[in-house]
N, C-alpha and C. Protein backbone atom coordinates (compact mmCIF):
# COMPACT_ATOMS: atom_id res chain seq x y z
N UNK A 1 -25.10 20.25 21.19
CA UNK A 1 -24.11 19.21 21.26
C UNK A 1 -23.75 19.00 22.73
N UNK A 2 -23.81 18.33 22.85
CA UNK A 2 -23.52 17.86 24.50
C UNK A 2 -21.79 18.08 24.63
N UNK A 3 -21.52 17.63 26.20
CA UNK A 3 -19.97 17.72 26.28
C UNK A 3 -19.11 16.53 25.91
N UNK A 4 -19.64 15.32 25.87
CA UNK A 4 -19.10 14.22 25.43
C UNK A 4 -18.75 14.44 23.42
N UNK A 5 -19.72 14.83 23.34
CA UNK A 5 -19.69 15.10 21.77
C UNK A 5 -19.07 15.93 21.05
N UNK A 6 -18.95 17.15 22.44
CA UNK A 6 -17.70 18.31 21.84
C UNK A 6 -16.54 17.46 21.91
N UNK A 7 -16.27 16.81 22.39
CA UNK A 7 -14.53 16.24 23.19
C UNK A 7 -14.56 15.37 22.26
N UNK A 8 -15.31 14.13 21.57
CA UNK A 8 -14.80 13.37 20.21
C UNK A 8 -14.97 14.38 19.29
N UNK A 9 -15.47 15.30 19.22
CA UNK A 9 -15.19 16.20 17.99
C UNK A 9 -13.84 17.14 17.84
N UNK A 10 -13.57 17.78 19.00
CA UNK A 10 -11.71 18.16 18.78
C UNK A 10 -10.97 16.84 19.04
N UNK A 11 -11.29 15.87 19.78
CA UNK A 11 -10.47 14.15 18.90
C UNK A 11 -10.09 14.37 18.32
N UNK A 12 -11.26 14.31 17.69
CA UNK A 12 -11.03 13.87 15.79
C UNK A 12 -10.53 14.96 14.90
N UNK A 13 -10.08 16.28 15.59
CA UNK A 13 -9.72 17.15 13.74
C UNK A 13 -8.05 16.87 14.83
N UNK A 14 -7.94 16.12 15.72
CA UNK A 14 -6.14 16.34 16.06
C UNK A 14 -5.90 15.31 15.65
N UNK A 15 -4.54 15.17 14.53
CA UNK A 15 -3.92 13.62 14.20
C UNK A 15 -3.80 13.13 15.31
N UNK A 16 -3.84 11.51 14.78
CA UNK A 16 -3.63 10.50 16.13
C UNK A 16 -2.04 10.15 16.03
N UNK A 17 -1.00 10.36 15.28
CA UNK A 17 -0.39 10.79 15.30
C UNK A 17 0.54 11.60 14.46
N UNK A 18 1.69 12.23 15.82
CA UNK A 18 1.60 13.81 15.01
C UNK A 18 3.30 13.19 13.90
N UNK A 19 3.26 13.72 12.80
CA UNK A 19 4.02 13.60 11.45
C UNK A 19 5.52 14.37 11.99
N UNK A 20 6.71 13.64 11.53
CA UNK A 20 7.92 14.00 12.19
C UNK A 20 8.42 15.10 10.57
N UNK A 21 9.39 15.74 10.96
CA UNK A 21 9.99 16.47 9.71
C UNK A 21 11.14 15.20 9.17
N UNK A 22 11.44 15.24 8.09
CA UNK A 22 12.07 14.04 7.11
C UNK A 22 11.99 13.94 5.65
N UNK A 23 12.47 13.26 5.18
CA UNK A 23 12.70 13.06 3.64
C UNK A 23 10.76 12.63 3.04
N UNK A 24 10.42 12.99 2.30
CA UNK A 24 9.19 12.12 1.81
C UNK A 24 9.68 10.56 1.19
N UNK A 25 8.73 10.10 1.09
CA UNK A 25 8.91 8.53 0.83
C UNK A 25 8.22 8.27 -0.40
N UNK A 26 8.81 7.96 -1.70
CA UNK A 26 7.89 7.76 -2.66
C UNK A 26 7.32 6.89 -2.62
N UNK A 27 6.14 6.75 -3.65
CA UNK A 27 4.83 5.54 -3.45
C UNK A 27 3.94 5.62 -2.35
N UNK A 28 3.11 4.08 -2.21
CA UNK A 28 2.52 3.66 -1.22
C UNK A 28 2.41 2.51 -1.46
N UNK A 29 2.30 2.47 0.35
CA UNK A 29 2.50 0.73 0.93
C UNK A 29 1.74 0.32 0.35
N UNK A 30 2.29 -1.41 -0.13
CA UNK A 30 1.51 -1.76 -0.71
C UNK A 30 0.26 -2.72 -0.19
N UNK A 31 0.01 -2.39 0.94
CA UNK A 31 -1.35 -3.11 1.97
C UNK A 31 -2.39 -1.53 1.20
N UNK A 32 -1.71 -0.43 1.55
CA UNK A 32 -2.63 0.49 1.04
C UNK A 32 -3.41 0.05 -0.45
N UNK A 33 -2.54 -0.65 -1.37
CA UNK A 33 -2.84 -0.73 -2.92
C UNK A 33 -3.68 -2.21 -2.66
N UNK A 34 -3.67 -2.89 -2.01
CA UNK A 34 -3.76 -4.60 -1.73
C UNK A 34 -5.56 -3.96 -1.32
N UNK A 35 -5.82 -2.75 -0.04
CA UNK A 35 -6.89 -2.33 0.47
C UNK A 35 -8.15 -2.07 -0.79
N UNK A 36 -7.35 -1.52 -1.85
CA UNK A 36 -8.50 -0.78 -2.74
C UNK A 36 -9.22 -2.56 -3.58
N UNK A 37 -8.54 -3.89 -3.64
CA UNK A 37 -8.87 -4.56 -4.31
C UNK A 37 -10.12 -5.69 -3.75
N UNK A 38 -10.27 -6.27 -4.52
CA UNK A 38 -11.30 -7.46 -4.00
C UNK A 38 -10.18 -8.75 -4.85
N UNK A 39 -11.23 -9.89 -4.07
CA UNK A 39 -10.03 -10.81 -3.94
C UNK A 39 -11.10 -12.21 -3.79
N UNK A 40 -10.58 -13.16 -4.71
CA UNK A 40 -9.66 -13.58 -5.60
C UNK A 40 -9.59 -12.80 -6.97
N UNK A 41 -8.42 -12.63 -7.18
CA UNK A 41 -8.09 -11.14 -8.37
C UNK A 41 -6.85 -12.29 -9.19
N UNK A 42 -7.20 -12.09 -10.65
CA UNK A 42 -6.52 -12.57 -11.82
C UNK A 42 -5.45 -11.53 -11.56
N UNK A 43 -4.18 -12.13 -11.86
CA UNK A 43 -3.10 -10.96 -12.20
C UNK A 43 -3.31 -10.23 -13.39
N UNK A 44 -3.91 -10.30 -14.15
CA UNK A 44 -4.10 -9.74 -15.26
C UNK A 44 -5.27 -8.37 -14.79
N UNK A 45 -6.12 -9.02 -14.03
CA UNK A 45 -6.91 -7.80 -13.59
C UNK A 45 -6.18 -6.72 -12.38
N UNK A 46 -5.48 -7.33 -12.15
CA UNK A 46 -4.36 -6.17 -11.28
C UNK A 46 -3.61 -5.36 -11.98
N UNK A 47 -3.50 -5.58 -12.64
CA UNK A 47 -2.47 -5.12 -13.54
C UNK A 47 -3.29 -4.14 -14.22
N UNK A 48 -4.34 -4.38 -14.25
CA UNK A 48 -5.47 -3.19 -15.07
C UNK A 48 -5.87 -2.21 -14.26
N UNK A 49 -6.73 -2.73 -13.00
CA UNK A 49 -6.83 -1.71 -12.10
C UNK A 49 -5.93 -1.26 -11.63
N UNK A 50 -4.93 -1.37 -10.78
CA UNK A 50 -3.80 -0.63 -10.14
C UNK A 50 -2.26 -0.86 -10.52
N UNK A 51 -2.11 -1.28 -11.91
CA UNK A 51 -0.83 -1.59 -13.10
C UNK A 51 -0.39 0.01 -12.41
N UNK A 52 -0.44 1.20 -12.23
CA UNK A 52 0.02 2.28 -12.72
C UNK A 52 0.64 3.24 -11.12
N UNK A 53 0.36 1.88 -10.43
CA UNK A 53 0.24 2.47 -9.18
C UNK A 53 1.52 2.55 -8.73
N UNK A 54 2.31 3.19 -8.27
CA UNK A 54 3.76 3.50 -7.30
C UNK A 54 3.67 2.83 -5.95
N UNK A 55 4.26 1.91 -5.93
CA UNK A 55 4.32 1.16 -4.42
C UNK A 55 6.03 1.20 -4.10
N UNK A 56 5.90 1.07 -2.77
CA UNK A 56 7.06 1.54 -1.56
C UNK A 56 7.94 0.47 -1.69
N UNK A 57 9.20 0.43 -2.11
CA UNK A 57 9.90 -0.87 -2.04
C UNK A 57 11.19 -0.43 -1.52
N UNK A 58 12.01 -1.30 -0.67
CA UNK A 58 13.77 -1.53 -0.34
C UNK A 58 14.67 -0.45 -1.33
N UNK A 59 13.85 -0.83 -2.43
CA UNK A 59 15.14 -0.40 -3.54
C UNK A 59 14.69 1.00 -3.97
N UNK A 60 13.67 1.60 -3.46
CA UNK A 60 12.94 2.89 -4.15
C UNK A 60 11.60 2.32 -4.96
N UNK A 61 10.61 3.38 -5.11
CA UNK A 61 9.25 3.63 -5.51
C UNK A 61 9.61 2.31 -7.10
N UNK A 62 8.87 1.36 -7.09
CA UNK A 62 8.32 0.97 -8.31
C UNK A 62 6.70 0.81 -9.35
N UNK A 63 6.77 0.73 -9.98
CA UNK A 63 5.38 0.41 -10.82
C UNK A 63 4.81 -0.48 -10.19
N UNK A 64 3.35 -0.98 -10.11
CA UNK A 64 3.06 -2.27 -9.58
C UNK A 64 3.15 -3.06 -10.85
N UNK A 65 3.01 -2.38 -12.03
CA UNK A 65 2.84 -3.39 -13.24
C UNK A 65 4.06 -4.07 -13.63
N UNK A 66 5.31 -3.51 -13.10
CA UNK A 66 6.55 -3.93 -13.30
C UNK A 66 6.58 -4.88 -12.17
N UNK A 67 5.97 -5.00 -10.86
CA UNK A 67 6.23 -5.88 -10.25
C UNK A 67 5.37 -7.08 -10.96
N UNK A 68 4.22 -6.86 -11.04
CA UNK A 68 3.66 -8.02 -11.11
C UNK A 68 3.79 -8.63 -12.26
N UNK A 69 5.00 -8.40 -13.39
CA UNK A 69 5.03 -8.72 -14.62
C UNK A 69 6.31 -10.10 -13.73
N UNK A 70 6.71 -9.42 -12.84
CA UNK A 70 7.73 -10.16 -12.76
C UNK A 70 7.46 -11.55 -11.63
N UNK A 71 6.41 -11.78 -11.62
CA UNK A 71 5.51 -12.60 -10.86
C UNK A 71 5.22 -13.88 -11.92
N UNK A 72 4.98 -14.68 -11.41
CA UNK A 72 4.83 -15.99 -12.61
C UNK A 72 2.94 -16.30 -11.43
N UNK A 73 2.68 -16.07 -10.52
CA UNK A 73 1.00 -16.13 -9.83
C UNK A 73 0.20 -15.31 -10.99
N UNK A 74 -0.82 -16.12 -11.57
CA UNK A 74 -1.67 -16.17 -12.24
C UNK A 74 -2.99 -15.60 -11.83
N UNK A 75 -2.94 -16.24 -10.22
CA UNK A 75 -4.38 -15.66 -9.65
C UNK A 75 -4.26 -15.70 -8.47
N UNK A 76 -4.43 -14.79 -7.89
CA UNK A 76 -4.07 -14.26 -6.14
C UNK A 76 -5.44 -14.55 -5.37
N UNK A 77 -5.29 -15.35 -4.38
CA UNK A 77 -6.71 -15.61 -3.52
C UNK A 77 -7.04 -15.18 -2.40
N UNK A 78 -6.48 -14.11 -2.59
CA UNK A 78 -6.25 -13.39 -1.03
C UNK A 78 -5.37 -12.39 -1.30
N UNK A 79 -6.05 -11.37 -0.17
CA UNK A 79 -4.90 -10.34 0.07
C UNK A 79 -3.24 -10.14 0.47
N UNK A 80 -3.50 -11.29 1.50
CA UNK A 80 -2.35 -11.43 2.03
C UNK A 80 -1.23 -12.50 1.29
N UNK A 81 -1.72 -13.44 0.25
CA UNK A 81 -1.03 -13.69 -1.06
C UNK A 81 -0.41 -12.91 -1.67
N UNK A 82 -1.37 -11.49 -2.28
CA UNK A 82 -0.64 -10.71 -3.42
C UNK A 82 -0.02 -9.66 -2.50
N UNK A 83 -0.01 -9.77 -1.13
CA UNK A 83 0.89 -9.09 -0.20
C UNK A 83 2.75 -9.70 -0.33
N UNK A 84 2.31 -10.91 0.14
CA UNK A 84 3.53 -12.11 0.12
C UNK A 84 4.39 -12.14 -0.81
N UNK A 85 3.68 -12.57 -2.07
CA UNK A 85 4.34 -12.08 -3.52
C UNK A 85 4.66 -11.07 -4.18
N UNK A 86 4.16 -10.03 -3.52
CA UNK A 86 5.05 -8.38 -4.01
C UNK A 86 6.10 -8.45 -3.31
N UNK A 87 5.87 -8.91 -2.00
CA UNK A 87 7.32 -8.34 -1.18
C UNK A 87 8.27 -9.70 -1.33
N UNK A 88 7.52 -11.07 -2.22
CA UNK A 88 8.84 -11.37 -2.16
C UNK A 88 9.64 -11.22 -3.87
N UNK A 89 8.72 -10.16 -4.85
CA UNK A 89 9.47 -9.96 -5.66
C UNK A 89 10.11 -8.58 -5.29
N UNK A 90 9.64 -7.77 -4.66
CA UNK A 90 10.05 -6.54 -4.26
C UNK A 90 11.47 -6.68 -3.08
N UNK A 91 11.46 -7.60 -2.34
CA UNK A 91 12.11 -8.04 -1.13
C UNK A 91 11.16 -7.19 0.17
N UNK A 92 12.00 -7.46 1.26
CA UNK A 92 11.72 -6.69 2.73
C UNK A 92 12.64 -6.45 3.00
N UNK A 93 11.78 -4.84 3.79
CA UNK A 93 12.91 -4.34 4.61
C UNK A 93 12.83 -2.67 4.55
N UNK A 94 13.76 -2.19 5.59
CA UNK A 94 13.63 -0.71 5.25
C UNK A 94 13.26 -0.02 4.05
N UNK A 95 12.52 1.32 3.86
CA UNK A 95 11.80 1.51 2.99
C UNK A 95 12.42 3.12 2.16
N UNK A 96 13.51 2.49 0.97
CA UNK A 96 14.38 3.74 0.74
C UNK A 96 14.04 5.22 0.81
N UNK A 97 14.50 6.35 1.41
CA UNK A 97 13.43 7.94 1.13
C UNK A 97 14.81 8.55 0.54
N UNK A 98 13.81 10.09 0.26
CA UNK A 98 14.28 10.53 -0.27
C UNK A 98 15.82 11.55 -0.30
């Protein structure tokens, strides 16, 4: 291994950054849940694949299936759609912990 190759190799096992002590945060963001999908996505097929999923909201951790029940979008054409419309049934804003 050369010396360039040792030096991205201890890089990479050190976080890029380092984790503070604090409350945990239930769920996950929901760009993380938005990442796993393909797109244009039926709400109905969201609701199948990742219905069960815990996403990060204002008010504390919800279902995604409870959000998206409460959605009247039929069919999301984009990521950044079924981004828009979670957070504006979810709202924005600080992200309650524990």
């Amino acid at each position: 291994m050369s010396d360039t190759d040792e030096a991205e190799a201890e890089e990479a096992e050190e976080p890029a950054v380092e984790l503070g002590e604090g409350p945990d945060v239930a769920g996950e963001p929901i760009a993380r849940v938005a990442s796993r999908l393909t797109w244009p996505a039926k709400r109905s097929d969201l609701r199948a694949q990742e219905g069960d999923a815990t996403i990060r909201t204002p008010e504390g951790p919800r279902d995604l299936d409870d959000v998206l029940a409460d959605s009247e979008v039929p069919l999301f054409e984009s990521r950044s759609e079924f981004v828009t419309e979670v957070e504006e049934v979810v709202g924005r804003g600080p992200v309650a912990t524990e």
